[in-house]
N, C-alpha and C. Protein backbone atom coordinates (compact mmCIF):
# COMPACT_ATOMS: atom_id res chain seq x y z
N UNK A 1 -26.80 -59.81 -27.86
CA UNK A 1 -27.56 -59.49 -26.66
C UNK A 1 -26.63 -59.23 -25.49
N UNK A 2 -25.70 -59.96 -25.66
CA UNK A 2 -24.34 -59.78 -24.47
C UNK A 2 -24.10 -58.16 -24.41
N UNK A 3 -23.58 -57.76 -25.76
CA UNK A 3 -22.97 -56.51 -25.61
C UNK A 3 -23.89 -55.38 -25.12
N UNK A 4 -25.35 -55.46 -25.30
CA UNK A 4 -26.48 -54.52 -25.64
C UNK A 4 -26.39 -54.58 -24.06
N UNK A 5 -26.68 -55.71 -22.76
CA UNK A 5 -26.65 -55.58 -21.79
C UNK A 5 -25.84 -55.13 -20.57
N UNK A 6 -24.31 -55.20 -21.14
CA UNK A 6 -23.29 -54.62 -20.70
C UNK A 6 -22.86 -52.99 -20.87
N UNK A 7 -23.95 -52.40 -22.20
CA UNK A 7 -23.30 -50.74 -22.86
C UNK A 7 -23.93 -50.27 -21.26
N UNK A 8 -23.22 -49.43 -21.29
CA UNK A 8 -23.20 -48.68 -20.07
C UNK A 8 -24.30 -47.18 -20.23
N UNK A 9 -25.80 -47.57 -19.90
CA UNK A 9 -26.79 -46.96 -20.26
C UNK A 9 -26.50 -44.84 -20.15
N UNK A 10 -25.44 -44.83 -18.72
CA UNK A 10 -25.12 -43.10 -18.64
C UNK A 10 -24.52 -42.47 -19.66
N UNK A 11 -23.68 -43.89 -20.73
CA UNK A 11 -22.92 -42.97 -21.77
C UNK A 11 -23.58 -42.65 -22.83
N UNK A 12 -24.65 -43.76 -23.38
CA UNK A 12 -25.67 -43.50 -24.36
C UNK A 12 -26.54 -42.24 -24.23
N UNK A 13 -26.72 -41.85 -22.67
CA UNK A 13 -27.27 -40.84 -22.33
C UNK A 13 -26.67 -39.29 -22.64
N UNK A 14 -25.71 -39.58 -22.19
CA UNK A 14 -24.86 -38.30 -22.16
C UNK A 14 -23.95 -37.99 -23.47
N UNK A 15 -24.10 -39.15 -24.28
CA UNK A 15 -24.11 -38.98 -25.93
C UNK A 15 -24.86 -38.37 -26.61
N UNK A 16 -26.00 -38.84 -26.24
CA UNK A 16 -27.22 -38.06 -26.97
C UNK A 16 -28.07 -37.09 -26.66
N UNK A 17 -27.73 -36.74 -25.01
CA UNK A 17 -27.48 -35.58 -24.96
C UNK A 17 -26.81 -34.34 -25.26
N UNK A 18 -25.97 -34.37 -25.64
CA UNK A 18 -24.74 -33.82 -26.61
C UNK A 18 -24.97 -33.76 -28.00
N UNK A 19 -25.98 -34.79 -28.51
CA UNK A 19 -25.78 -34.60 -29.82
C UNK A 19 -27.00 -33.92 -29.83
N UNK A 20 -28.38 -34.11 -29.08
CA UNK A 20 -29.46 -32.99 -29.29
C UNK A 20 -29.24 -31.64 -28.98
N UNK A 21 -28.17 -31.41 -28.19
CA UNK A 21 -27.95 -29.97 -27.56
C UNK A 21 -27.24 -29.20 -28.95
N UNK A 22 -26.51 -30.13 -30.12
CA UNK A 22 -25.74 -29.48 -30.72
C UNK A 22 -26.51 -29.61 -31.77
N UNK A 23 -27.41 -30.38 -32.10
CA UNK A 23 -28.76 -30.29 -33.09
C UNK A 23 -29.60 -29.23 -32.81
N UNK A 24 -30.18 -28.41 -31.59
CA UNK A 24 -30.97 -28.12 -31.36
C UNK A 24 -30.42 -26.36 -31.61
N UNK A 25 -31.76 -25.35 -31.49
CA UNK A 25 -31.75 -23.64 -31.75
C UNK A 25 -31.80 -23.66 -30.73
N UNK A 26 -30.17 -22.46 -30.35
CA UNK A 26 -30.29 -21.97 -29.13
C UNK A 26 -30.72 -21.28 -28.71
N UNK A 27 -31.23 -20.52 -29.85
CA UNK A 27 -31.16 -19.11 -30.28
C UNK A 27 -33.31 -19.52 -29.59
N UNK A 28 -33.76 -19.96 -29.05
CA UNK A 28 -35.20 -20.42 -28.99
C UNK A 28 -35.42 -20.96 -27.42
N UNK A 29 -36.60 -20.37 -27.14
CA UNK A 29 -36.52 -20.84 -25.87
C UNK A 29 -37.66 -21.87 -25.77
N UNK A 30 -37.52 -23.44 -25.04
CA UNK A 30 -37.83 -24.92 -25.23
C UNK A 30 -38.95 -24.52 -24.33
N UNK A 31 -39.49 -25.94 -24.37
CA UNK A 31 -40.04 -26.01 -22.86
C UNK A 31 -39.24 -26.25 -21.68
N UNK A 32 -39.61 -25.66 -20.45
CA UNK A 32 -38.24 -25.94 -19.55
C UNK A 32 -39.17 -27.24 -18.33
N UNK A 33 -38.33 -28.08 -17.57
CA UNK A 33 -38.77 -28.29 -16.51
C UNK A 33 -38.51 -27.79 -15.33
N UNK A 34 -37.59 -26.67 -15.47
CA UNK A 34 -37.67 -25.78 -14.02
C UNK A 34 -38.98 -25.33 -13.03
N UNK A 35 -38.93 -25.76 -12.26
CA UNK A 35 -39.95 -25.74 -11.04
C UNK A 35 -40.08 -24.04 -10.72
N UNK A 36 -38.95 -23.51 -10.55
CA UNK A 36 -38.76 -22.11 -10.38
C UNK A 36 -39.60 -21.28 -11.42
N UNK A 37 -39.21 -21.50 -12.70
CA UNK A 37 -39.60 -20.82 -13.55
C UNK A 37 -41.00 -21.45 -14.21
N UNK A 38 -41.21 -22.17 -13.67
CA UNK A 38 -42.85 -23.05 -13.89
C UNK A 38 -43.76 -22.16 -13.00
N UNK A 39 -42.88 -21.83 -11.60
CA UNK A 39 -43.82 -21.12 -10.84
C UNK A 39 -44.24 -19.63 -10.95
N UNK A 40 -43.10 -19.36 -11.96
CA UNK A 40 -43.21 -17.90 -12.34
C UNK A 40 -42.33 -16.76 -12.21
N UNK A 41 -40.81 -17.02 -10.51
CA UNK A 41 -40.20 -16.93 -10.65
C UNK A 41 -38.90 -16.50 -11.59
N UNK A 42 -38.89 -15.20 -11.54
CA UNK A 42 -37.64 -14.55 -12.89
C UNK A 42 -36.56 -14.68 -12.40
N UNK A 43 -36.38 -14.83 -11.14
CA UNK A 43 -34.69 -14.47 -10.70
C UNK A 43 -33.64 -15.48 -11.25
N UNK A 44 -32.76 -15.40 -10.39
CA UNK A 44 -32.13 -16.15 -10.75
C UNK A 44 -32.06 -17.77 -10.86
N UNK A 45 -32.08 -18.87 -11.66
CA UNK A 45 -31.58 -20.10 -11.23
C UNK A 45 -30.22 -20.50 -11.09
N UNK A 46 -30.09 -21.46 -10.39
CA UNK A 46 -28.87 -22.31 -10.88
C UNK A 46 -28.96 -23.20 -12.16
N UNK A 47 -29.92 -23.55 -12.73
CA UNK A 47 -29.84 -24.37 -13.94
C UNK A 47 -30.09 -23.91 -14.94
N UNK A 48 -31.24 -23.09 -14.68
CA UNK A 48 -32.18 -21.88 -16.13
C UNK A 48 -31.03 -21.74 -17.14
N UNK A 49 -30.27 -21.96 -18.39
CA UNK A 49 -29.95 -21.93 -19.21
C UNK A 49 -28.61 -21.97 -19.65
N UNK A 50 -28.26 -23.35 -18.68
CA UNK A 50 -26.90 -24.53 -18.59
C UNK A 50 -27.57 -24.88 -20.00
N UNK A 51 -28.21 -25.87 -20.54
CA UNK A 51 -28.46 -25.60 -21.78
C UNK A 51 -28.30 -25.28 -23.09
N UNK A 52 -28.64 -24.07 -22.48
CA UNK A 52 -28.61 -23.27 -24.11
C UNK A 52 -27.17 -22.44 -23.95
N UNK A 53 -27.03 -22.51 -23.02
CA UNK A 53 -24.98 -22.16 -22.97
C UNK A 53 -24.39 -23.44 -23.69
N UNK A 54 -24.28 -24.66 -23.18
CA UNK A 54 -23.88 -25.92 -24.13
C UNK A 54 -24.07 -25.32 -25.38
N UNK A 55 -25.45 -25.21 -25.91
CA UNK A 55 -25.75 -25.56 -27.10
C UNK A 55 -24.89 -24.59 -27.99
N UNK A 56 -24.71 -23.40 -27.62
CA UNK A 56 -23.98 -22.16 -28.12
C UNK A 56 -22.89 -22.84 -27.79
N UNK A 57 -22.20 -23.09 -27.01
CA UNK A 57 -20.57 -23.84 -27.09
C UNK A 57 -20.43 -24.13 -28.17
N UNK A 58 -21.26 -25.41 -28.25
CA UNK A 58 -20.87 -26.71 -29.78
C UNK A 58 -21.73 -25.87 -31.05
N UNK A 59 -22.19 -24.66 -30.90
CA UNK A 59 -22.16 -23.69 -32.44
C UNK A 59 -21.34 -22.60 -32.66
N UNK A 60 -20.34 -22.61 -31.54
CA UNK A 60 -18.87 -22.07 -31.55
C UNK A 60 -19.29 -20.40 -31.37
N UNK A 61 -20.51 -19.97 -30.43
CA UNK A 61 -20.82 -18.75 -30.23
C UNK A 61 -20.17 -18.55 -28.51
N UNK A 62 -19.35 -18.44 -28.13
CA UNK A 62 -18.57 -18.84 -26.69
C UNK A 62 -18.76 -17.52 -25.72
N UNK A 63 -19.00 -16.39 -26.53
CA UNK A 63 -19.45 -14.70 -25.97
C UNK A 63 -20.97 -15.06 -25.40
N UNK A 64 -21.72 -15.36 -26.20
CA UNK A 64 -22.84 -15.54 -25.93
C UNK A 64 -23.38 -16.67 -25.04
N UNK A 65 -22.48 -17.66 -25.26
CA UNK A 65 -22.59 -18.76 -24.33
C UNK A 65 -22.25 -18.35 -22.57
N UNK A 66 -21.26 -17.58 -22.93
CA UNK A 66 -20.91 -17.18 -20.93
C UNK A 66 -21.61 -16.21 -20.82
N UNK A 67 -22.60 -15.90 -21.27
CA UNK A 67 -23.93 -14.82 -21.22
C UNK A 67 -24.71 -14.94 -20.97
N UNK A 68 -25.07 -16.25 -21.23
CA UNK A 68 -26.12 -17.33 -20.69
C UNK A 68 -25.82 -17.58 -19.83
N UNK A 69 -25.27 -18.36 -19.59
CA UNK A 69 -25.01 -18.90 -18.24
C UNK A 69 -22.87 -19.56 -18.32
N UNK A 70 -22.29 -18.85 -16.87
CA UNK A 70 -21.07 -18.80 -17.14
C UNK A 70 -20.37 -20.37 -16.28
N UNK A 71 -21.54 -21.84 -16.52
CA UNK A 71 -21.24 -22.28 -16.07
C UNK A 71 -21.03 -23.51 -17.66
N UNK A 72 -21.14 -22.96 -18.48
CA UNK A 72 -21.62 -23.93 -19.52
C UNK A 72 -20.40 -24.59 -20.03
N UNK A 73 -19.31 -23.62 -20.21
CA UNK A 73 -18.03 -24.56 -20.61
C UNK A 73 -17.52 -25.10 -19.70
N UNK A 74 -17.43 -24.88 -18.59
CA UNK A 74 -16.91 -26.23 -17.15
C UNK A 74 -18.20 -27.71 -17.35
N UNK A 75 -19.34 -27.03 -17.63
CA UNK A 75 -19.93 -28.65 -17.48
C UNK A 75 -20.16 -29.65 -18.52
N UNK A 76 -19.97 -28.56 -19.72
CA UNK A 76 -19.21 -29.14 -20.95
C UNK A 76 -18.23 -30.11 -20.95
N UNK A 77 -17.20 -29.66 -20.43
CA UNK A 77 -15.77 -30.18 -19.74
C UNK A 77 -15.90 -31.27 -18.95
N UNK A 78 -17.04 -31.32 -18.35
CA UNK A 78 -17.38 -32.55 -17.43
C UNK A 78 -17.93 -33.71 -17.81
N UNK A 79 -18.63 -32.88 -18.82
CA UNK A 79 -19.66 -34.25 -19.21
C UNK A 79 -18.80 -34.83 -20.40
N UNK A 80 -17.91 -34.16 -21.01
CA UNK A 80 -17.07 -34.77 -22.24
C UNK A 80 -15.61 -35.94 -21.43
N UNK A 81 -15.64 -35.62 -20.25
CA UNK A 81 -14.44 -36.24 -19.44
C UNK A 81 -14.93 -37.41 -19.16
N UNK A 82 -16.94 -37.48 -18.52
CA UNK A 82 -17.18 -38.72 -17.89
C UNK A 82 -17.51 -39.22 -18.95
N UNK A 83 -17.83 -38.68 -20.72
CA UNK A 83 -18.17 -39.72 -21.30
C UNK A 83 -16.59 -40.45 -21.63
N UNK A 84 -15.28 -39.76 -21.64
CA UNK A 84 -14.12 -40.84 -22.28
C UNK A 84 -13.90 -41.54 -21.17
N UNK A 85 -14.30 -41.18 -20.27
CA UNK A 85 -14.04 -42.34 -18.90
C UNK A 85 -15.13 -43.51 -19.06
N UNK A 86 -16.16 -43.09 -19.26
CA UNK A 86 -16.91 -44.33 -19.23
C UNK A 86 -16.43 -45.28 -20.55
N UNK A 87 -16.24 -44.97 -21.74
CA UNK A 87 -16.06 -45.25 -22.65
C UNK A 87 -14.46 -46.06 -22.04
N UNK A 88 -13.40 -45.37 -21.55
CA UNK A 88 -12.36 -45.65 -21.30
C UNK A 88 -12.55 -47.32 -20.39
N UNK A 89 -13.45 -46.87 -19.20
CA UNK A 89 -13.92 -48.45 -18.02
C UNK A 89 -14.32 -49.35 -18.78
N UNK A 90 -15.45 -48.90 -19.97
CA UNK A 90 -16.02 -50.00 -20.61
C UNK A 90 -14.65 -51.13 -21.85
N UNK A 91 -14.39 -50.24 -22.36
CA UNK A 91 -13.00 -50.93 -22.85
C UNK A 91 -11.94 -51.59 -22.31
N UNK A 92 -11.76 -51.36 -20.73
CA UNK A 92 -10.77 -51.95 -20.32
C UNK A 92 -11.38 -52.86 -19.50
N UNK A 93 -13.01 -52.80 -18.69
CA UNK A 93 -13.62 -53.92 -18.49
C UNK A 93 -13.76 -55.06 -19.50
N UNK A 94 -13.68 -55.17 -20.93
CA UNK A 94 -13.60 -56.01 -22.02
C UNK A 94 -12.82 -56.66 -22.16
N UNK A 95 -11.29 -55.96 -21.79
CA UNK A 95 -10.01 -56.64 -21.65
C UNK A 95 -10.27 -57.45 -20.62
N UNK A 96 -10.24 -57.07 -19.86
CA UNK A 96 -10.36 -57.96 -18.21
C UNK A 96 -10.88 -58.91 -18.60
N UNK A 97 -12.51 -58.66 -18.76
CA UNK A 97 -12.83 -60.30 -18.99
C UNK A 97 -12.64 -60.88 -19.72
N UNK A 98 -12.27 -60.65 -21.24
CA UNK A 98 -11.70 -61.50 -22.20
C UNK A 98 -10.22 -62.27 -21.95
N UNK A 99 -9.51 -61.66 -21.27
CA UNK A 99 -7.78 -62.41 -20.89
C UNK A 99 -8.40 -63.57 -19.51
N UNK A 100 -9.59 -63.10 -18.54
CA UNK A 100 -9.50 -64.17 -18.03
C UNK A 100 -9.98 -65.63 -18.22
């Protein structure tokens, strides 16, 4: 119960976010929660298909991915950095309190 209360709930998140994005057809369009495009709105978003750019990353289609949207391998990059960081704090928070 110790450990379950200490996992650091953003990394479980952003794990399995990652692993549904790379489970999932990119090639298909989801339901979205965009407000913009709920309203009907075609233009442009800033978020509309961060997504399905990921998801094409991790199925190694990278043409098509910056086609989608040319923000997908930087936030890729981001979210794979804060998960070894969190992963990194949580391990060295373990040390800490175990030596004291």
């Amino acid at each position: 119960m110790k450990h379950i209360k200490n996992f650091p709930l953003e990394l479980m998140f952003w794990t399995t976010a990652l692993v549904l994005l790379a489970a999932a057809n990119a090639h298909e369009h989801h339901f979205t929660l965009c407000p913009l495009a709920n309203l009907g709105y075609e233009g442009w978003c800033p978020g509309c298909g961060l997504g399905r750019s990921i998801s094409l990353i991790l199925h190694g289609e990278f043409a098509s991915s910056f086609a989608e949207h040319w923000f997908g391998l930087p936030a890729l990059l981001i979210i794979i950095y804060r998960i070894y960081s969190l992963i990194r704090n949580n391990t060295t928070s373990k040390i800490l309190t175990t030596n004291t």
